[in-house]
Protein backbone atom coordinates (compact mmCIF):
# COMPACT_ATOMS: atom_id res chain seq x y z
CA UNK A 1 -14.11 -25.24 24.21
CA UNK A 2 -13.08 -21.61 23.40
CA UNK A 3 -15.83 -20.54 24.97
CA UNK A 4 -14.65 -22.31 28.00
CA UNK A 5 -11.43 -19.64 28.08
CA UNK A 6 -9.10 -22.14 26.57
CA UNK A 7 -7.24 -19.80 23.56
CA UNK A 8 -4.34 -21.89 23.30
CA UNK A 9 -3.76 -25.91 22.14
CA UNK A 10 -2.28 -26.22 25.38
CA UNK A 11 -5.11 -25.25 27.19
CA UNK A 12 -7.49 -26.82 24.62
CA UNK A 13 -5.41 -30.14 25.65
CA UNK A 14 -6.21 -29.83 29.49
CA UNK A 15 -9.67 -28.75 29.10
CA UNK A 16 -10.48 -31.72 27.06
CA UNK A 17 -8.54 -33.69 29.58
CA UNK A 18 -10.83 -32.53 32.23
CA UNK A 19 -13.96 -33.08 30.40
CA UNK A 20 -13.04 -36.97 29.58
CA UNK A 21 -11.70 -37.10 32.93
CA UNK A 22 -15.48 -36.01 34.10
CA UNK A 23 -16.89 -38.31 31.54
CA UNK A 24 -15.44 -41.14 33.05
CA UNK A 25 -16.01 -40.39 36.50
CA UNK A 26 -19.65 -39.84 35.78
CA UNK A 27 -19.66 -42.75 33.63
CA UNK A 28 -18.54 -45.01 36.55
CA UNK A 29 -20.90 -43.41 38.81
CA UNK A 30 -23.45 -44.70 36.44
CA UNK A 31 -22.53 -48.27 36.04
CA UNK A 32 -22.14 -48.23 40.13
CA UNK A 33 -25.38 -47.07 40.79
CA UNK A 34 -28.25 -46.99 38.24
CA UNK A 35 -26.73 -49.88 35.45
CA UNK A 36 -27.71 -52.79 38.02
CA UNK A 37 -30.95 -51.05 39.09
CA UNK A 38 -32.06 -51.03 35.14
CA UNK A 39 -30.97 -54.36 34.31
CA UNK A 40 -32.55 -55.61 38.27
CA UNK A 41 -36.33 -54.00 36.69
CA UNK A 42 -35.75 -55.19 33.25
CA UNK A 43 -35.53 -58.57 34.52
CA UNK A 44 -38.48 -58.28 36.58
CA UNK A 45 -40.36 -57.04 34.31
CA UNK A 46 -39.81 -59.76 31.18
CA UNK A 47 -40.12 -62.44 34.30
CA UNK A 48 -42.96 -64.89 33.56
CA UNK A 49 -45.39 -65.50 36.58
CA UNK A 50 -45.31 -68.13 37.99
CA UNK A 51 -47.18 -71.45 37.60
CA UNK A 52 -50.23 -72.38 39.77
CA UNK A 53 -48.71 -74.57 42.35
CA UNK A 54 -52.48 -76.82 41.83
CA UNK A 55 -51.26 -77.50 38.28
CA UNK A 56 -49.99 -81.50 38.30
CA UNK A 57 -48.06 -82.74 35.56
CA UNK A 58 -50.75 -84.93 34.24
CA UNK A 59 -52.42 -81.63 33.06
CA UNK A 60 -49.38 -80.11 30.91
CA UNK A 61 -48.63 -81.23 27.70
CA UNK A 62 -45.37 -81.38 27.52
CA UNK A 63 -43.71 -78.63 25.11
CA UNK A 64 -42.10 -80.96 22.52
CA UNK A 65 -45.60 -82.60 21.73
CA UNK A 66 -47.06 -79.06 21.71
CA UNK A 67 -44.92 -77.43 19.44
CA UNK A 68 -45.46 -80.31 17.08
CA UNK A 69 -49.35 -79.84 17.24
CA UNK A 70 -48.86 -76.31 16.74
CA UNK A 71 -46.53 -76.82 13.64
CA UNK A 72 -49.34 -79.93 12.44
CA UNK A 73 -51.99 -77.40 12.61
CA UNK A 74 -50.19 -74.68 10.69
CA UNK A 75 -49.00 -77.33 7.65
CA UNK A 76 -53.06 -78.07 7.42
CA UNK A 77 -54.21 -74.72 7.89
CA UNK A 78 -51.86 -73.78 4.40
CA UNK A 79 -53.10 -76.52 2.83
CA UNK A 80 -56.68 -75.61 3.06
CA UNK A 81 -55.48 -72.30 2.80
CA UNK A 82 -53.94 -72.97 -0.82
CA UNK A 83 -57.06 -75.21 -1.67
CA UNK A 84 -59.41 -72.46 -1.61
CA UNK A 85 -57.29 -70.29 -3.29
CA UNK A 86 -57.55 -72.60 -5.89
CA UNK A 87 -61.20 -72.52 -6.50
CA UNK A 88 -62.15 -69.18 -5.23
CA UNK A 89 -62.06 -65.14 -6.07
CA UNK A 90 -59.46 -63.11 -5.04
CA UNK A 91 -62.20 -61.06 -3.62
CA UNK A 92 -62.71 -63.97 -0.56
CA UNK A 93 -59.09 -64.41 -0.37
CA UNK A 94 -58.10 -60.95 -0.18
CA UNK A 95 -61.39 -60.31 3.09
CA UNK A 96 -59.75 -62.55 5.51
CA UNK A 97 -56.15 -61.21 5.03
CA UNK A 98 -57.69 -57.90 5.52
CA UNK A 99 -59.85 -58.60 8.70
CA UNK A 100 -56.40 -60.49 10.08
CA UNK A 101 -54.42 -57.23 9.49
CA UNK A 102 -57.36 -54.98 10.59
CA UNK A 103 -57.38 -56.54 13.93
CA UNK A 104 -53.66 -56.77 14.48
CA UNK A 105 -53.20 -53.38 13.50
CA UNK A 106 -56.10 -52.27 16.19
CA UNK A 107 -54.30 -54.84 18.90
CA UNK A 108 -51.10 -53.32 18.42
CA UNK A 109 -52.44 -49.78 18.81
CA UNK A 110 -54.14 -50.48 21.60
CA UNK A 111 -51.12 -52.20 23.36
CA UNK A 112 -50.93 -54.87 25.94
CA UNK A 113 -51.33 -52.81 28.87
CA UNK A 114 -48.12 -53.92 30.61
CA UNK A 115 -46.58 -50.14 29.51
């Protein structure tokens, strides 16, 4: 702010006045014009497309019963999971842990394309 010419606290006073005084103003400028553009594209962009209009109900599952086959298929795949680790070498266990983290590593370097 001295560099600004303002020697005294006076001055040092009205200067920073200005400058919040500009702050504001520019800040309001921004929520008035570019705030509702960014949050407008954000929520196109995390929109969902949507479904086929050929799609009957018949066809869906509906989400309570799939999130319970999901969860039913998860409990068995630990169970088998901790029933070879049981009778096996750390060696096999240790392969497919690897490969799982090899391939999300290479997914999640390649991205999803929606950049």
């Amino acid at each position: 702010m001295v560099e600004a010419g303002a020697a005294s606290p006076e001055e040092l006073r009205a200067l920073a006045a200005k400058l919040e005084a500009k702050r504001r103003h520019e800040e309001s400028l921004w929520k008035r014009d570019v705030k509702p553009a960014l949050k407008q594209s954000k929520k196109l962009r995390h929109r969902s497309p949507k479904p086929e209009a050929t799609a009957t109900d018949d066809d869906a599952t509906p989400p309570a019963s799939h999130g319970l086959f999901l969860a039913a298929v998860l409990l068995v795949g630990v169970l088998v999971l901790i029933a070879v680790a049981a009778q096996t070498s750390f060696l096999w266990l240790a392969l497919p842990v690897v490969a799982v983290l090899g391939y999300a590593w290479v997914q999640g370097r390649r991205g999803n394309g929606r950049d």
